[in-house]
Each structure stands twice: as C-alpha cells, then as structure tokens.
Protein backbone atom coordinates (compact mmCIF):
# COMPACT_ATOMS: atom_id res chain seq x y z
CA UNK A 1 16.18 10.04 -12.94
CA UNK A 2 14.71 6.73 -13.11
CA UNK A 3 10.76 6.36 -13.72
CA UNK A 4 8.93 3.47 -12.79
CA UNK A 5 5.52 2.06 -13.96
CA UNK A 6 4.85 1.12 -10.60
CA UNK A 7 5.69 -0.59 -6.85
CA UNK A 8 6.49 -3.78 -9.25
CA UNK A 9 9.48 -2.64 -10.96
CA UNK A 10 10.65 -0.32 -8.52
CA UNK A 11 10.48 -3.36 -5.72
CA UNK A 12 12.26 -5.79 -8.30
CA UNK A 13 15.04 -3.10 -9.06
CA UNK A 14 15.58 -2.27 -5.36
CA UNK A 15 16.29 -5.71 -4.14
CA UNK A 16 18.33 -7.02 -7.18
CA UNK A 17 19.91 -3.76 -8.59
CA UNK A 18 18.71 -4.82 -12.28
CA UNK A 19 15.33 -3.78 -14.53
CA UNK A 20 12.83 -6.59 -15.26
CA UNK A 21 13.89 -7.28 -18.38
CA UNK A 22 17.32 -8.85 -17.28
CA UNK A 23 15.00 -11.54 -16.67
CA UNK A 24 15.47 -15.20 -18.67
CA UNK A 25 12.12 -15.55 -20.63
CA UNK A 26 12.81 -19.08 -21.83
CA UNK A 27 13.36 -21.82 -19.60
CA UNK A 28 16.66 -22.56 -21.52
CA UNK A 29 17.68 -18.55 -20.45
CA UNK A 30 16.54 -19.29 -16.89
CA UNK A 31 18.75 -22.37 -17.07
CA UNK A 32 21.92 -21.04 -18.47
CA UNK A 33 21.81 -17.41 -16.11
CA UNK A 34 22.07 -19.76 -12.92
CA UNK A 35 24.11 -22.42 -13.77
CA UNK A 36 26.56 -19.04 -14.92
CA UNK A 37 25.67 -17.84 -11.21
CA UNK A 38 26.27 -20.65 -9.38
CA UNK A 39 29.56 -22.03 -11.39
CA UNK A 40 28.10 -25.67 -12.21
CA UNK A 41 25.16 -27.42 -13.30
CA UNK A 42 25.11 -29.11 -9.99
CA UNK A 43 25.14 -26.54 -8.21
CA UNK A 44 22.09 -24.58 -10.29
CA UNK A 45 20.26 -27.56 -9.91
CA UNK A 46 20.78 -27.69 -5.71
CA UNK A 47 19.27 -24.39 -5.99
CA UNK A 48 16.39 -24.97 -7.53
CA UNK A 49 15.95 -28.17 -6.20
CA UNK A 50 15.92 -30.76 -9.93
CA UNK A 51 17.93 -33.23 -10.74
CA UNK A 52 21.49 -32.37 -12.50
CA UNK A 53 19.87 -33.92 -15.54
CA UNK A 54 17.13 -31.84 -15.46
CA UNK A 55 18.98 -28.76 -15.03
CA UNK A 56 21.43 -29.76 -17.92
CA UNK A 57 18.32 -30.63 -20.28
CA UNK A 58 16.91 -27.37 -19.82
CA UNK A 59 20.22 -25.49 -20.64
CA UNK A 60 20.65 -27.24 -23.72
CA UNK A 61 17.26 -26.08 -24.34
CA UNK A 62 16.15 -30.00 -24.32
CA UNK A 63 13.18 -30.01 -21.76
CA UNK A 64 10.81 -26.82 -20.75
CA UNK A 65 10.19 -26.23 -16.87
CA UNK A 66 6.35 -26.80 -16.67
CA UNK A 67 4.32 -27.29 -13.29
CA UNK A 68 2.81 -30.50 -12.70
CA UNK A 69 0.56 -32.66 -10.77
CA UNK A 70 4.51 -34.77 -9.24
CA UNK A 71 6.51 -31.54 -9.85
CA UNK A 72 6.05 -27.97 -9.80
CA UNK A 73 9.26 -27.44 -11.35
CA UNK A 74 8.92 -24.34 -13.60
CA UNK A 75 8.12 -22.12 -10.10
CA UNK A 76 11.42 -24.01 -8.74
CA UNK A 77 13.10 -22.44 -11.47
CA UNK A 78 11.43 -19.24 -11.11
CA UNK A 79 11.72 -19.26 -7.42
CA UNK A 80 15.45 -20.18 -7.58
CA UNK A 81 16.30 -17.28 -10.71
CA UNK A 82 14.57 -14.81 -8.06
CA UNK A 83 16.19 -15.67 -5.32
CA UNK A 84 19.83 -16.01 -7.05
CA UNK A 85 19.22 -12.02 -8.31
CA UNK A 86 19.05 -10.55 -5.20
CA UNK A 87 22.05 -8.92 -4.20
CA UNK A 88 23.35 -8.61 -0.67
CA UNK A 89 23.56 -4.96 -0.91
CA UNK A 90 19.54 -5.05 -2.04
CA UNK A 91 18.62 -6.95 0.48
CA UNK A 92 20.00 -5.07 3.10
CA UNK A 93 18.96 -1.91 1.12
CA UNK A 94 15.44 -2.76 1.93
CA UNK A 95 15.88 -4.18 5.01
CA UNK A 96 16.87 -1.67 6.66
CA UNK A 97 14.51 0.73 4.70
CA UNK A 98 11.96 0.86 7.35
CA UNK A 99 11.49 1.88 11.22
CA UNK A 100 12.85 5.39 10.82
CA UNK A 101 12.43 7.63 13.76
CA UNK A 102 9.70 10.15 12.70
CA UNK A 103 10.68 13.57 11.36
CA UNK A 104 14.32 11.72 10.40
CA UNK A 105 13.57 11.80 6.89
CA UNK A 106 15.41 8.36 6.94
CA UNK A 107 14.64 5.34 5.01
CA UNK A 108 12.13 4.59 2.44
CA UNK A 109 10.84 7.69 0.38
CA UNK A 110 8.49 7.54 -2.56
CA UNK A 111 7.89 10.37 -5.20
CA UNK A 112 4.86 9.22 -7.47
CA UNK A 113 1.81 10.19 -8.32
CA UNK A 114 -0.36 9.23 -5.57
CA UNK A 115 -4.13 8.52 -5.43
CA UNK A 116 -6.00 8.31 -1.74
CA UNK A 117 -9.60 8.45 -2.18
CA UNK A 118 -10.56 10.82 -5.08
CA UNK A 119 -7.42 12.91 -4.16
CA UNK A 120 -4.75 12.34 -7.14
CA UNK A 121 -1.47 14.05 -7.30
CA UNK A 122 1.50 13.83 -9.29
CA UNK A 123 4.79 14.33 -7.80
CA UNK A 124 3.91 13.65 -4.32
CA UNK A 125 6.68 12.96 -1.56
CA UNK A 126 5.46 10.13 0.57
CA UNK A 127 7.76 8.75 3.80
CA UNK A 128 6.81 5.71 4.43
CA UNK A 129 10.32 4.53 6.24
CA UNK A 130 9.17 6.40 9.11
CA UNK A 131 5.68 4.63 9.81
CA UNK A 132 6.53 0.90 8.75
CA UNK A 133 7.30 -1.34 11.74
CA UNK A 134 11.26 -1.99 11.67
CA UNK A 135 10.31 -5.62 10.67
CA UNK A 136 8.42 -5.08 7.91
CA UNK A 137 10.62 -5.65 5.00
CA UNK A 138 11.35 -9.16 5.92
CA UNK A 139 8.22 -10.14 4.65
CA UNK A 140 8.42 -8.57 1.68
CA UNK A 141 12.02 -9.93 0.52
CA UNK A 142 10.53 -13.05 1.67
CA UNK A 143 7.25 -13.09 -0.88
CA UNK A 144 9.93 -11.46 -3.54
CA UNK A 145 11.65 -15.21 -3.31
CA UNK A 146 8.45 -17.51 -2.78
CA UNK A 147 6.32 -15.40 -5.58
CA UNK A 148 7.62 -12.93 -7.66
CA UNK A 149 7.87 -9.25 -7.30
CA UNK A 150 4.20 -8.78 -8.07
CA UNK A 151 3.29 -10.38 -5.02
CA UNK A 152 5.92 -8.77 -3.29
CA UNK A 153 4.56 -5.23 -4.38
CA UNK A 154 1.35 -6.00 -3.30
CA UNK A 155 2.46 -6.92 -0.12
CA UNK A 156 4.47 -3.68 0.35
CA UNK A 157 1.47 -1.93 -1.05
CA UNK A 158 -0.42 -3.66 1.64
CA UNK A 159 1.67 -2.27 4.16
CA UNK A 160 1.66 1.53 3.78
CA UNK A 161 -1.95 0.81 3.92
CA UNK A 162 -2.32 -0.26 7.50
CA UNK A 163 0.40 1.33 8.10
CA UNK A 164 0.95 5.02 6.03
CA UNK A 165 -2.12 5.44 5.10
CA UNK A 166 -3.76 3.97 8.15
CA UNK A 167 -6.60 1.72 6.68
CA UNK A 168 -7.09 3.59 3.59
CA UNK A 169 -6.45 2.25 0.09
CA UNK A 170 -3.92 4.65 -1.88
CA UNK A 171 -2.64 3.97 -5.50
CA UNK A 172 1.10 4.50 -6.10
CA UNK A 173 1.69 4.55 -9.94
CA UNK A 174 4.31 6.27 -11.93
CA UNK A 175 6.69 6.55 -9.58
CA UNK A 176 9.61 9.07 -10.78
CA UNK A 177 11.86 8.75 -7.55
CA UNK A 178 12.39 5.95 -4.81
CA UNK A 179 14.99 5.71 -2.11
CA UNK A 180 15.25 3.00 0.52
C-alpha cells in the first residue's frame, strides 16, 4: 500500500505515475531525461523554449540552467521536465477525478490522517470527488506545469477547503491511500 508524506507526493505521483525522486537534480540530468523524451536535442530544446545550443551545453554538463534578469531559463527547464512527465493516462486520471454525483463513491478518495480544527484522526476516509466542481482539476494540472507540484498541492489543498471542508482549514498529512 503506498504511503505518502503528503498532498505533494501523492499529487506528483498521480499525474505522472512516478515518485519524486525520478526527478533530474542536476541541470545536466534535467537535460539528458528530455532530450531522451523527446528523441533530439532540438526537439528538448522547442520544449523548453532555449536555443539547441543551450540545450546541448547543458547535456554535456557544459552550462547550468540559472534564472536571470534576460532569461529565466532554469524554470524553462523545470517547467518543460514537469510538463514532459505527465502521462496521458495521469492527466486524465485526475481530470476526471472530480464532480462525482454524491453518495457515488466515485472519484477522488483520500485515506490520511486528517486534522480540521483541533479534531485529528488517523486513517480517515475523506470523498472529496463528490464535492469538487467537475472543473476543478484543470487548474490544478495546470499549476503542476507552470510551478511544480508544491504549488499544485496547495492549490488542491485549497480546494477541498472551499469546497470539502466548506471554509475551514483541514491538514491532510500522511496519507496511506489515494484514488482518483
């Protein structure tokens, strides 16, 4: 059974069917993992929107990616590794996670220890698939790609709180079992 730390890593693993830690950490990793994806150097660097030659000096491990005042290129790499690890069947996965008809037990299902107020409980079965609008994933995918699966969690987190937990705030941490 798969355990989580938190939304984070279960968000990340949903949409691109791999664990954080698939991730390049170098900018030469980064580099290599989508030019491998995409077939060419030419085609990695379309992607993430450099220059061939950029993209070739940072697979030979020539140039770092680094975010500057002319070029914010390391979050084009970022941005363009995120978007090139989520798989079709991920996307749609969590896409279609959402706008359940109540009492269906459909769609996205979260068993974690939950905190809402002073109330903590371990092992508790939340259903959020049957409150969130049907739209609601969209933007979540969507921050996944722009900002990292951090910012997508929050965003997800954001939404079971206007939306599951109706205005209140509610931790979800250590999250044993997820199912979109």
């Amino acid at each position: 059974m798969p355990n989580f730390k938190g939304l984070t890593d279960a968000v990340y693993r949903a949409v691109t069917g791999r664990s954080r830690a698939s991730e390049g950490r170098t900018t030469k990793e980064k580099a290599e993992w989508l030019i491998k994806t995409h077939g060419s150097v030419k085609a990695a660097a379309g992607e993430a929107q450099v220059s061939y030659e950029t993209m070739r000096r940072w697979a030979k491990g020539d140039q770092e990616a680094k975010n500057t005042a002319r070029s914010a290129n390391a979050d084009k790499l970022a941005r363009a590794e995120r978007t090139a690890r989520i798989t079709k069947a991920g996307a749609n996965r969590v896409l279609n996670s959402v706008g359940k008809d109540y009492g269906s037990g459909e769609g996205l299902r979260i068993k974690a220890t939950v905190t809402i107020s002073n109330d903590r409980r371990a092992d508790r079965i939340i259903k959020p698939g049957e409150s969130l609008p049907a739209d609601a994933m969209e933007q979540v995918l969507h921050t996944f790609q722009e900002e990292g699966p951090e910012a997508a969690a929050q965003e997800l987190q954001d939404l079971l709180d206007v939306y599951y937990f109706k205005g209140g705030r509610a931790t979800i941490e250590d999250i044993t079992d997820i199912a979109w």
